[in-house]
N, C-alpha and C. Protein backbone atom coordinates (compact mmCIF):
# COMPACT_ATOMS: atom_id res chain seq x y z
N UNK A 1 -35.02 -58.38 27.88
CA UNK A 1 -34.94 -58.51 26.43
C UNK A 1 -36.32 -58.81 25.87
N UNK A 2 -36.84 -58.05 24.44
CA UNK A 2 -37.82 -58.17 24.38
C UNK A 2 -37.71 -59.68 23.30
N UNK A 3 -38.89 -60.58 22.37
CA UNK A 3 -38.34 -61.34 22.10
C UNK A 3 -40.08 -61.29 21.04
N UNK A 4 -39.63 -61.56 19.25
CA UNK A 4 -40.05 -61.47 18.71
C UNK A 4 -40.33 -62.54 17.98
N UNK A 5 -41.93 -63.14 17.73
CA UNK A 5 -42.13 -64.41 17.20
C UNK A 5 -43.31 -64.34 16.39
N UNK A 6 -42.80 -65.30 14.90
CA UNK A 6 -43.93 -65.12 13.68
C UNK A 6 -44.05 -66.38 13.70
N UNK A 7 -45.55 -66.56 13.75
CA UNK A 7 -46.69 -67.67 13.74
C UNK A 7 -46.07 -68.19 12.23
N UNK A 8 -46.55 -67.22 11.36
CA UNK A 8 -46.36 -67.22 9.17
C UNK A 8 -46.05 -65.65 8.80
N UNK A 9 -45.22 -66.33 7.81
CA UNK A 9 -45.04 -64.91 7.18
C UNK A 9 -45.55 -64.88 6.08
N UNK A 10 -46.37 -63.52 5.33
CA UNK A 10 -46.51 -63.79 3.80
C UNK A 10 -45.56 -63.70 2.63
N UNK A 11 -45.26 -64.35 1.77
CA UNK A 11 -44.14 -63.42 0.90
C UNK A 11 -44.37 -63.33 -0.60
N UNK A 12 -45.18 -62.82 -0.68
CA UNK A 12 -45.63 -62.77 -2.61
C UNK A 12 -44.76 -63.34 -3.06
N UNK A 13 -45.32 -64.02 -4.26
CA UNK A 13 -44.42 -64.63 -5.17
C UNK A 13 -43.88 -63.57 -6.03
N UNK A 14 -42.87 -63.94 -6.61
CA UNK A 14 -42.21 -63.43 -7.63
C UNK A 14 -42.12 -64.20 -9.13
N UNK A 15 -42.76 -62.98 -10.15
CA UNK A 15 -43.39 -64.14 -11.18
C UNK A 15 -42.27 -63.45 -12.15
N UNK A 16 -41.58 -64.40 -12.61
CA UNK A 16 -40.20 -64.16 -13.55
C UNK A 16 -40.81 -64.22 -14.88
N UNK A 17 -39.95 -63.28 -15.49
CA UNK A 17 -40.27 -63.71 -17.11
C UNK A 17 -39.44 -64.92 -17.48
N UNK A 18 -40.58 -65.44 -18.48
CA UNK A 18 -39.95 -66.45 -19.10
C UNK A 18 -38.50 -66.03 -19.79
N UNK A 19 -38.06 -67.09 -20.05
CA UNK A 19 -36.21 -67.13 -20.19
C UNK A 19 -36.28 -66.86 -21.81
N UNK A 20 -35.17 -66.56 -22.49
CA UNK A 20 -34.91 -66.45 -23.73
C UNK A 20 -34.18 -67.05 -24.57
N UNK A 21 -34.32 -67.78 -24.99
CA UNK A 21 -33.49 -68.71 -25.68
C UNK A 21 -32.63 -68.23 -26.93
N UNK A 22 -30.85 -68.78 -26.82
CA UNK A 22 -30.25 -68.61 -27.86
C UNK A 22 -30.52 -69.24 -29.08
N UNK A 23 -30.07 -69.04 -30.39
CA UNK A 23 -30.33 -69.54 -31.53
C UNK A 23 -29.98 -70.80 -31.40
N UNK A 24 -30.93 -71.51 -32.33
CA UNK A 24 -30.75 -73.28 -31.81
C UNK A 24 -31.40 -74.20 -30.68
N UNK A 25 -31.77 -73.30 -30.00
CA UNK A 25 -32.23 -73.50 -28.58
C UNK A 25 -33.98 -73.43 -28.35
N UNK A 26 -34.58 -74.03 -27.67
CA UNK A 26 -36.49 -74.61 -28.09
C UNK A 26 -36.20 -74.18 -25.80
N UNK A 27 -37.11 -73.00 -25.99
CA UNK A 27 -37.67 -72.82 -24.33
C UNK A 27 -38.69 -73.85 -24.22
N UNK A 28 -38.31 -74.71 -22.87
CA UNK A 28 -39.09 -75.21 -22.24
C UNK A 28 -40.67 -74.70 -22.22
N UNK A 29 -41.96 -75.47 -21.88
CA UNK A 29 -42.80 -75.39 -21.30
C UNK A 29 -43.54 -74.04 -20.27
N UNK A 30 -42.42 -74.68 -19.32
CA UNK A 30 -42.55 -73.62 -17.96
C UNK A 30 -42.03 -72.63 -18.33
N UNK A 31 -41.14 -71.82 -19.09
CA UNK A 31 -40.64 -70.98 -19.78
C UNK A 31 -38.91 -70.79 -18.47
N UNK A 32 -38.88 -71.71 -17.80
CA UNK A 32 -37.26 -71.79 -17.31
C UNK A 32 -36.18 -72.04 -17.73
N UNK A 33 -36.30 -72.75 -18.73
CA UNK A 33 -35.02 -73.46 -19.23
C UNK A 33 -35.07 -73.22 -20.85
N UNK A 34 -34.05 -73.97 -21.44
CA UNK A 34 -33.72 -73.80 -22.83
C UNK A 34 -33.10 -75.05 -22.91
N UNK A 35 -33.47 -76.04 -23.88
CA UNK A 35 -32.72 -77.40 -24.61
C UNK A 35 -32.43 -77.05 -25.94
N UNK A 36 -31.46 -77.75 -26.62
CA UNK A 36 -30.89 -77.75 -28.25
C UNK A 36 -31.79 -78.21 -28.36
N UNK A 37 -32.10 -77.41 -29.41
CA UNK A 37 -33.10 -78.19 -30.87
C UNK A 37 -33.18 -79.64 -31.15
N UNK A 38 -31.57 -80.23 -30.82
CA UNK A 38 -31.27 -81.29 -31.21
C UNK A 38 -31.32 -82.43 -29.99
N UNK A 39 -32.15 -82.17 -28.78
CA UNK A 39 -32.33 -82.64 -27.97
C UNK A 39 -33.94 -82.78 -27.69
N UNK A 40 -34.87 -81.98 -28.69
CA UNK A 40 -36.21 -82.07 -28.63
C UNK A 40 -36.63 -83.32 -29.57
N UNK A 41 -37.72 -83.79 -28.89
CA UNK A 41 -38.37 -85.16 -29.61
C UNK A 41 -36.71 -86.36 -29.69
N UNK A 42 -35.86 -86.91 -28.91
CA UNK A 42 -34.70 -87.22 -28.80
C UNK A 42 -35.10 -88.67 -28.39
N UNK A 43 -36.48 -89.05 -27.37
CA UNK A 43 -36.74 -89.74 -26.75
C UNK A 43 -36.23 -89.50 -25.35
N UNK A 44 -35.64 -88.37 -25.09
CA UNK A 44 -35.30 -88.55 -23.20
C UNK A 44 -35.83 -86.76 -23.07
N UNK A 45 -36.09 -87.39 -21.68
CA UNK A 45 -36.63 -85.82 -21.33
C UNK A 45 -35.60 -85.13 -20.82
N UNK A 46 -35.23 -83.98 -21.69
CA UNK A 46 -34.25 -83.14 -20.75
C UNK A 46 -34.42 -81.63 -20.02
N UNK A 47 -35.92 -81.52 -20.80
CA UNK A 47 -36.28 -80.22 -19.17
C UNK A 47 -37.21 -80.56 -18.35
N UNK A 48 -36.96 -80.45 -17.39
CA UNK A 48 -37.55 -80.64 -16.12
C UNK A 48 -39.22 -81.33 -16.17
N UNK A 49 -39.75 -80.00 -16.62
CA UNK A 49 -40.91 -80.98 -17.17
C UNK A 49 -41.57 -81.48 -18.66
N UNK A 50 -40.33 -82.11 -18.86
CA UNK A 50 -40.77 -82.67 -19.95
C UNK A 50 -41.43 -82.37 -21.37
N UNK A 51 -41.37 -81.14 -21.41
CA UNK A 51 -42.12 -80.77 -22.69
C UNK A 51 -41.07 -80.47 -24.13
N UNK A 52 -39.91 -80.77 -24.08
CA UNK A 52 -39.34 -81.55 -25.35
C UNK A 52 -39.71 -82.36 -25.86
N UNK A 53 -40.47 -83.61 -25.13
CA UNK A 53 -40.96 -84.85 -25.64
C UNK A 53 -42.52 -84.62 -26.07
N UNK A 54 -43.06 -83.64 -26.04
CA UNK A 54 -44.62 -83.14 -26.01
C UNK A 54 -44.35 -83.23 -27.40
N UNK A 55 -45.63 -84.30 -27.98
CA UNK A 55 -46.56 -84.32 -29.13
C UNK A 55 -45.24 -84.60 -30.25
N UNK A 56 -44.47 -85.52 -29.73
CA UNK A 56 -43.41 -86.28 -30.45
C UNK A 56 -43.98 -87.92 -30.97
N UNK A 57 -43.92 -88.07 -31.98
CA UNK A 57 -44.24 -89.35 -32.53
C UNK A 57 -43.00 -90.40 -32.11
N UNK A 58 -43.83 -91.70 -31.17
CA UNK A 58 -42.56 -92.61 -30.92
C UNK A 58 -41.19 -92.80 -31.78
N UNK A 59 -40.39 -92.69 -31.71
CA UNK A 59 -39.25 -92.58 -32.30
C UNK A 59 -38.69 -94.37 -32.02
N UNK A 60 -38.32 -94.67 -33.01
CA UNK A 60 -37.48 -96.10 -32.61
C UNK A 60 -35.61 -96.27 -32.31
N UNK A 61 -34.91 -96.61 -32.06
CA UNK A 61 -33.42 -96.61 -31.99
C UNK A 61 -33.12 -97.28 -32.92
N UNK A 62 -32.12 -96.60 -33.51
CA UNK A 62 -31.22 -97.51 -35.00
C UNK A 62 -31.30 -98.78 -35.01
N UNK A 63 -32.10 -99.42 -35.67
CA UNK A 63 -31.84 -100.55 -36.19
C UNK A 63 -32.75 -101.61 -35.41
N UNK A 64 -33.74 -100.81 -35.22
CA UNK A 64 -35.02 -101.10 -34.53
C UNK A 64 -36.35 -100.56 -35.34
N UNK A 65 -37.49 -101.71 -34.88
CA UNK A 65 -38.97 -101.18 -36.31
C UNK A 65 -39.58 -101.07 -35.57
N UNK A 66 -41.30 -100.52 -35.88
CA UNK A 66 -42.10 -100.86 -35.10
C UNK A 66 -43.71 -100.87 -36.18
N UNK A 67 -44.29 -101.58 -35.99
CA UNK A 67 -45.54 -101.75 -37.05
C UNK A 67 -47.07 -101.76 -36.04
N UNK A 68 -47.71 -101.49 -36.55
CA UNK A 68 -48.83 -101.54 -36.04
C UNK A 68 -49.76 -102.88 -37.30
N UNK A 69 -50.53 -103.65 -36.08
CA UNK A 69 -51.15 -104.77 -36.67
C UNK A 69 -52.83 -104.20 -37.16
């Protein structure tokens, strides 16, 4: 039997188009994903990397202040 062995293999990447977002919907960063509108600048990150929260002014929670001295 003969017997066949790879040290590495190469495997090009595969470069996807960015995703398309439905109405209402803000594409991620990386162009993978899609969050509601109503989930951007929210205070929590909900795509992966984080770029809902990109260049969002601190936000406070109801019934909470915040001042600068």
């Amino acid at each position: 039997q003969s017997q066949l062995h790879f040290s590495s293999i190469s495997v090009p990447s595969v470069k996807t188009e960015p995703v398309k977002c439905r109405k209402g919907f803000k594409a991620c960063k990386d162009g993978l994903e899609c969050v509601m509108y109503s989930h951007v600048c929210d205070g929590e990150q909900d795509c992966k990397d984080g770029s809902d929260e990109d260049g969002c002014e601190t936000l406070c929670k109801t019934g909470w202040f915040s001042w600068q001295t």
